[in-house]
C-alpha atoms as a PDB file:
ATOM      1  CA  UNK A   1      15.773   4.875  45.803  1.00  0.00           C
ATOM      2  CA  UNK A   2      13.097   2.188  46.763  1.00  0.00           C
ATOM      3  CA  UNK A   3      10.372   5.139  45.575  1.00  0.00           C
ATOM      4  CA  UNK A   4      11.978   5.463  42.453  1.00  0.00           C
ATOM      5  CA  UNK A   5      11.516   2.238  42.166  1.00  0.00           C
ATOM      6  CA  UNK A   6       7.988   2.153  42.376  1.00  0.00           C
ATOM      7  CA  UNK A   7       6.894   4.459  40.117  1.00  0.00           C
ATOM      8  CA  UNK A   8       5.855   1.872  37.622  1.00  0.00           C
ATOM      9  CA  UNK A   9       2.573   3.392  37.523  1.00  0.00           C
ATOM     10  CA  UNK A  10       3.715   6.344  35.150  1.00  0.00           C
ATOM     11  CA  UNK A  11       4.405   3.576  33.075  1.00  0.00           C
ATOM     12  CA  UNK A  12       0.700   1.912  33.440  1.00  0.00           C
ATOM     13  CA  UNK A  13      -0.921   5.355  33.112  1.00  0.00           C
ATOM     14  CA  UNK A  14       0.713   5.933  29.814  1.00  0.00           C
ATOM     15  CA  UNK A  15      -0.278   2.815  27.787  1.00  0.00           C
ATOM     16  CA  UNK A  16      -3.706   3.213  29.210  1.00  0.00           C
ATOM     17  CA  UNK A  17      -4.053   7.046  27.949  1.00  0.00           C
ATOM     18  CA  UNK A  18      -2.388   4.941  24.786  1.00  0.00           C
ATOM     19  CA  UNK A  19      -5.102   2.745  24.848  1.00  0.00           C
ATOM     20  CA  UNK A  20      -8.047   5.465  24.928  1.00  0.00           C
ATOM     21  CA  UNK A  21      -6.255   7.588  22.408  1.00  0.00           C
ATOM     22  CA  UNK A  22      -7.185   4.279  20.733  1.00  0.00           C
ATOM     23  CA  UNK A  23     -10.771   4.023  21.239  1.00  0.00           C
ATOM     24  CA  UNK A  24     -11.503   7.605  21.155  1.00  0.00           C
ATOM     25  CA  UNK A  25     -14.208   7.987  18.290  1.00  0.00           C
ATOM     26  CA  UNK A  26     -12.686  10.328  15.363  1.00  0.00           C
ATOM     27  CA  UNK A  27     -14.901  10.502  12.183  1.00  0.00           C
ATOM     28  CA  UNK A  28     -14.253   8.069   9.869  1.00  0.00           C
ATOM     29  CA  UNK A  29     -13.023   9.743   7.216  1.00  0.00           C
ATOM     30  CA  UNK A  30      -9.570  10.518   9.152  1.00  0.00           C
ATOM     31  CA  UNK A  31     -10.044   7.016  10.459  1.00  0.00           C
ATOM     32  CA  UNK A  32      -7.680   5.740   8.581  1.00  0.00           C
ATOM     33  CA  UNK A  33      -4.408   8.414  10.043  1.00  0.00           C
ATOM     34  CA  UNK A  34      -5.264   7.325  13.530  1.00  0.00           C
ATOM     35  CA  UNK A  35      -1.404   6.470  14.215  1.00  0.00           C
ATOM     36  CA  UNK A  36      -1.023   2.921  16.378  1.00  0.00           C
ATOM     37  CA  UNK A  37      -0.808   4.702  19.792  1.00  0.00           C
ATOM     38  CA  UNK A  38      -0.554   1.353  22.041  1.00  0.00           C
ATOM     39  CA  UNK A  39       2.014  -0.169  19.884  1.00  0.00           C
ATOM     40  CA  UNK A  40       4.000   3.161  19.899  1.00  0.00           C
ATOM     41  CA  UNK A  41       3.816   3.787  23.351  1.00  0.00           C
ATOM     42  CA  UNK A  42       4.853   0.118  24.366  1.00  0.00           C
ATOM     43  CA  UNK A  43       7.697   0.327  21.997  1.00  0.00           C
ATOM     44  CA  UNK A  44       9.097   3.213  23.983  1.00  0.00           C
ATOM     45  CA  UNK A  45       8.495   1.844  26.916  1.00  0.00           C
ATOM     46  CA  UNK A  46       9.878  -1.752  26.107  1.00  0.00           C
ATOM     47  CA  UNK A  47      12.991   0.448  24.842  1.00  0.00           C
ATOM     48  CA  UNK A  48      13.455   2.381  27.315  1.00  0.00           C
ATOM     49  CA  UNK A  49      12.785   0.015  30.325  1.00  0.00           C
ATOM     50  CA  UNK A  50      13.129  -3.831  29.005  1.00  0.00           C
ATOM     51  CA  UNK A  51      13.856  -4.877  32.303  1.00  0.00           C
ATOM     52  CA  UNK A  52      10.221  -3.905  33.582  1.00  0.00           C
ATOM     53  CA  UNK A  53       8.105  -3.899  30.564  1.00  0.00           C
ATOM     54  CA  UNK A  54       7.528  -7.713  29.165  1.00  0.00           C
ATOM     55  CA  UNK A  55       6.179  -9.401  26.420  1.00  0.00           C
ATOM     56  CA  UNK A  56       3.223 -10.067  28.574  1.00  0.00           C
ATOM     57  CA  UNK A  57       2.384  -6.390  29.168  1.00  0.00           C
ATOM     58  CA  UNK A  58       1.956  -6.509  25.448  1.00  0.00           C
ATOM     59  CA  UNK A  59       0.076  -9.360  25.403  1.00  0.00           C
ATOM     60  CA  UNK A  60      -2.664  -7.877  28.551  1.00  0.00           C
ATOM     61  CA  UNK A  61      -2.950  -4.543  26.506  1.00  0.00           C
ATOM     62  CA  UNK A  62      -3.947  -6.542  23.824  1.00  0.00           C
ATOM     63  CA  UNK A  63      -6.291  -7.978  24.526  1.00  0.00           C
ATOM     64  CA  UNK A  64      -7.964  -5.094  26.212  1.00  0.00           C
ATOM     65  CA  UNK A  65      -7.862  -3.250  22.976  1.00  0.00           C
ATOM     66  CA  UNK A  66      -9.673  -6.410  21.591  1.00  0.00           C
ATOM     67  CA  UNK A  67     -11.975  -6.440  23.781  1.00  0.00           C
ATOM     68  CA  UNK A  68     -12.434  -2.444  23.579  1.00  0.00           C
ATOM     69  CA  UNK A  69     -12.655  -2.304  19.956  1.00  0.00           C
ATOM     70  CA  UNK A  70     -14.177  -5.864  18.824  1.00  0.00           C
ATOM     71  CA  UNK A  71     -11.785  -6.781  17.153  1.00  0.00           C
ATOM     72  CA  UNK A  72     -11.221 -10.909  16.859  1.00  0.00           C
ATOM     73  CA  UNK A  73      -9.782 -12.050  20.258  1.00  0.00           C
ATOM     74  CA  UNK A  74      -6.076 -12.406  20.530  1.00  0.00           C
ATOM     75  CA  UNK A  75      -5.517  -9.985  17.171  1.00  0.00           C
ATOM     76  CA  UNK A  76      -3.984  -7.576  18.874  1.00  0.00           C
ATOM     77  CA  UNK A  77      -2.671  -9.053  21.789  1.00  0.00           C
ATOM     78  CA  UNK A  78      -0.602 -11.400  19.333  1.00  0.00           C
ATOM     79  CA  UNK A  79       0.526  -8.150  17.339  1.00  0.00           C
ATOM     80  CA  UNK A  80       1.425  -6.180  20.551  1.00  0.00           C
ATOM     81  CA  UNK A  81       3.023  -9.444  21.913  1.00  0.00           C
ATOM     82  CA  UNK A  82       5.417 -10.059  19.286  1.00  0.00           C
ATOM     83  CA  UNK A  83       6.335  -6.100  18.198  1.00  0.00           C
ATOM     84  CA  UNK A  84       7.479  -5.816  21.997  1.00  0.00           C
ATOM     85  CA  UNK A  85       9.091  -9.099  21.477  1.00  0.00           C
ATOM     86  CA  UNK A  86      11.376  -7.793  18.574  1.00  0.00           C
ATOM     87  CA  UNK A  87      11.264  -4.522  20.428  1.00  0.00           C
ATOM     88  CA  UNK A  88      12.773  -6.062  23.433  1.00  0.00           C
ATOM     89  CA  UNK A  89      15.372  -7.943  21.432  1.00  0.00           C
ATOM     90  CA  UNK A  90      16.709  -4.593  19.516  1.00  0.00           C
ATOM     91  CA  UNK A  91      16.112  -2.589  22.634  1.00  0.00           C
ATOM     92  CA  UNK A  92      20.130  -2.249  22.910  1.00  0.00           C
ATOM     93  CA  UNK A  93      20.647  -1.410  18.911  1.00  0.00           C
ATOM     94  CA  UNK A  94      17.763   0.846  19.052  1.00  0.00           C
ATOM     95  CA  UNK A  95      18.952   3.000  22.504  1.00  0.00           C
ATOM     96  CA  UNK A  96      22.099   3.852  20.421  1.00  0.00           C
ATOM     97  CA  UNK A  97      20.624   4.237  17.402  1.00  0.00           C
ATOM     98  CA  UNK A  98      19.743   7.989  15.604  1.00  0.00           C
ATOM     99  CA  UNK A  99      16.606   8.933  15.735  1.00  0.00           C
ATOM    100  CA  UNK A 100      16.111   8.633  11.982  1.00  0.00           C
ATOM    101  CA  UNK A 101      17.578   4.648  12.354  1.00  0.00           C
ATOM    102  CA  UNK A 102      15.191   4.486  15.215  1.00  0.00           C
ATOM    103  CA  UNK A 103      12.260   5.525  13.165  1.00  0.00           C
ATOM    104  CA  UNK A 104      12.680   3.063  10.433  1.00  0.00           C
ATOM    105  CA  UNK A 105      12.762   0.565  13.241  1.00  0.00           C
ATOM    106  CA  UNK A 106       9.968   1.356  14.532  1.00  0.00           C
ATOM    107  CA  UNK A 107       8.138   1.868  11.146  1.00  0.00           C
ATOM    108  CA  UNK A 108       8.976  -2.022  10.652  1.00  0.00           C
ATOM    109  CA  UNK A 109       7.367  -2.708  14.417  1.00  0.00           C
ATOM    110  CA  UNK A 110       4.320  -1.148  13.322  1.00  0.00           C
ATOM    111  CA  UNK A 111       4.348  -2.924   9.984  1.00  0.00           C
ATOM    112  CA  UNK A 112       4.824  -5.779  11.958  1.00  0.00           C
ATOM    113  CA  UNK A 113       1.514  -4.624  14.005  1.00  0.00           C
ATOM    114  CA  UNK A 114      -0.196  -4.217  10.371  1.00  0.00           C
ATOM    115  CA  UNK A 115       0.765  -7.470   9.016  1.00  0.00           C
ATOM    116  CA  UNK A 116      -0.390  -9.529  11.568  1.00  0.00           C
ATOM    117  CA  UNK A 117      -3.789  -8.290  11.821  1.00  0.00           C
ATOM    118  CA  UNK A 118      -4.120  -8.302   8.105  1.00  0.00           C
ATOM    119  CA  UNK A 119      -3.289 -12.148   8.325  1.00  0.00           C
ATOM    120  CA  UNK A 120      -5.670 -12.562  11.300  1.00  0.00           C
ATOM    121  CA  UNK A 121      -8.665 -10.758   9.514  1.00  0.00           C
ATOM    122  CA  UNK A 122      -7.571 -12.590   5.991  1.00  0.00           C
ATOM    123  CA  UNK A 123      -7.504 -16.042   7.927  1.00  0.00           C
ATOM    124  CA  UNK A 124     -10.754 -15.566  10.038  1.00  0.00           C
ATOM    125  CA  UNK A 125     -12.645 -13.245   8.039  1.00  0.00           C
ATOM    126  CA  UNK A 126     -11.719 -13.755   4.885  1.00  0.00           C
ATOM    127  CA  UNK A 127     -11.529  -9.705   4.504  1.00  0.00           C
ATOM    128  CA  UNK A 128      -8.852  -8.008   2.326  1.00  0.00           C
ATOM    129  CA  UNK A 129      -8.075  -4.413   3.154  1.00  0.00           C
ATOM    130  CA  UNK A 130      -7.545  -1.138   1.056  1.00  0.00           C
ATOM    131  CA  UNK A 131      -4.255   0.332   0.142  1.00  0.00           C
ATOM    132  CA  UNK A 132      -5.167   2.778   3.329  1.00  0.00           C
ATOM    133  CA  UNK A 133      -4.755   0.022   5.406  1.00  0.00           C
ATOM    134  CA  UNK A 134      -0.997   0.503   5.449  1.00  0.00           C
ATOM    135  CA  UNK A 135      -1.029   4.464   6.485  1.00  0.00           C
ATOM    136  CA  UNK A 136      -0.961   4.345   9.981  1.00  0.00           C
ATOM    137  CA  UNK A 137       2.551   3.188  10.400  1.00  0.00           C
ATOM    138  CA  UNK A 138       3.881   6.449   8.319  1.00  0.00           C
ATOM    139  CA  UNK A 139       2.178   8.393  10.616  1.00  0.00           C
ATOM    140  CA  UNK A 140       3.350   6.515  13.440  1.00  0.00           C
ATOM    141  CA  UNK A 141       6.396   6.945  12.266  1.00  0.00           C
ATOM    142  CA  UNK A 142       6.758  10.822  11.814  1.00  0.00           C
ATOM    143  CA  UNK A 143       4.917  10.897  15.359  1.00  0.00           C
ATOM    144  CA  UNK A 144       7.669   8.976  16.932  1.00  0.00           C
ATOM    145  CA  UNK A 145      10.268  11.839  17.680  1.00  0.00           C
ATOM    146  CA  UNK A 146       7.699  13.547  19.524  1.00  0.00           C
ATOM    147  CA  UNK A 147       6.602  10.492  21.268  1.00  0.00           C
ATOM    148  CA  UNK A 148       9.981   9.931  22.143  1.00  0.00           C
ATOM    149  CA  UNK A 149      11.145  12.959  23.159  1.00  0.00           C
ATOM    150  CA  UNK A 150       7.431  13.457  25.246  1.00  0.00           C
ATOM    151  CA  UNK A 151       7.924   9.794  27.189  1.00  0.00           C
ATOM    152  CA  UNK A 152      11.644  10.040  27.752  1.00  0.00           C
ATOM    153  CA  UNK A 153      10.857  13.772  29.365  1.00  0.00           C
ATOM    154  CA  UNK A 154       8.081  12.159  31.585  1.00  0.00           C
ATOM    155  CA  UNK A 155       9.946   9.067  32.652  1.00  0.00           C
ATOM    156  CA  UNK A 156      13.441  11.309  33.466  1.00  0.00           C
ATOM    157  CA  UNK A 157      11.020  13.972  35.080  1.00  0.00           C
ATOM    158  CA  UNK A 158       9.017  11.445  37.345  1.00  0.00           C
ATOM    159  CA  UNK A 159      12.517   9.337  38.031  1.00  0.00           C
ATOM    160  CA  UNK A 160      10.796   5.738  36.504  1.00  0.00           C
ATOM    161  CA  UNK A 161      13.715   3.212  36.701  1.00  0.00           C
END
């Protein structure tokens, strides 16, 4: 039981291939369909485990995605903060939820994700964004089954509690 216990690390090892599916370079043309893989993969996890995954894991992968993409400091870690906030709130609503109810939930956590960083570029760049801006959640979205069903299968497989 006490190993079980300690097998946070799956957990770790995810976000971080979360964070380099992130930063891998794709041309830009298909930039814009890169789904939010961090945000995705801590909404899972926050799901799935609220008692271990906290608003400050949210807030360190942040900022290492702002730091890994140069993006402004704290864009991202205030995004990924407060989606696993409202993640962490739901997490009960959301376990018992269908998958399709889960989805739009989690297509308004990403939206959440979007909205922030539009503000945050808007406020400190004074940059508006393209309608294209907004695709990534949708495809976050229709990834989400698999991303589900691909996590849930690791964490029951490898016994994370």
């Amino acid at each position: 039981m006490a190993q079980d216990q300690n097998r946070i690390w799956v957990v770790w090892l995810s976000l971080l291939a979360a964070l380099l599916l992130t930063i891998v370079p794709i041309p830009s043309a298909i930039e814009i369909y890169r789904p939010q893989w961090l945000a995705l993969f801590l909404i899972y996890w926050t799901i799935a485990l609220p008692e271990r995954i906290s608003v400050g894991h949210g807030f360190l992968f942040g900022l290492l995605l702002d730091v890994l993409t140069g993006t402004t400091m704290g864009e991202n870690a205030l995004s990924l903060s407060l989606i696993t906030f409202v993640a962490y709130q739901a997490h009960k609503r959301l376990r018992i939820s269908p998958y399709f109810q889960q989805a739009l939930s989690v297509l308004a956590l990403l939206f959440i994700q979007k909205i922030v960083s539009f503000l945050v570029l808007g406020i400190t760049l004074g940059m508006t964004t393209a309608t294209s801006y907004w695709i990534s959640p949708f495809i976050g979205t229709l990834l989400w089954p698999s991303i589900f069903f691909i996590l849930r299968k690791t964490r029951r497989r490898m016994r994370v509690r």
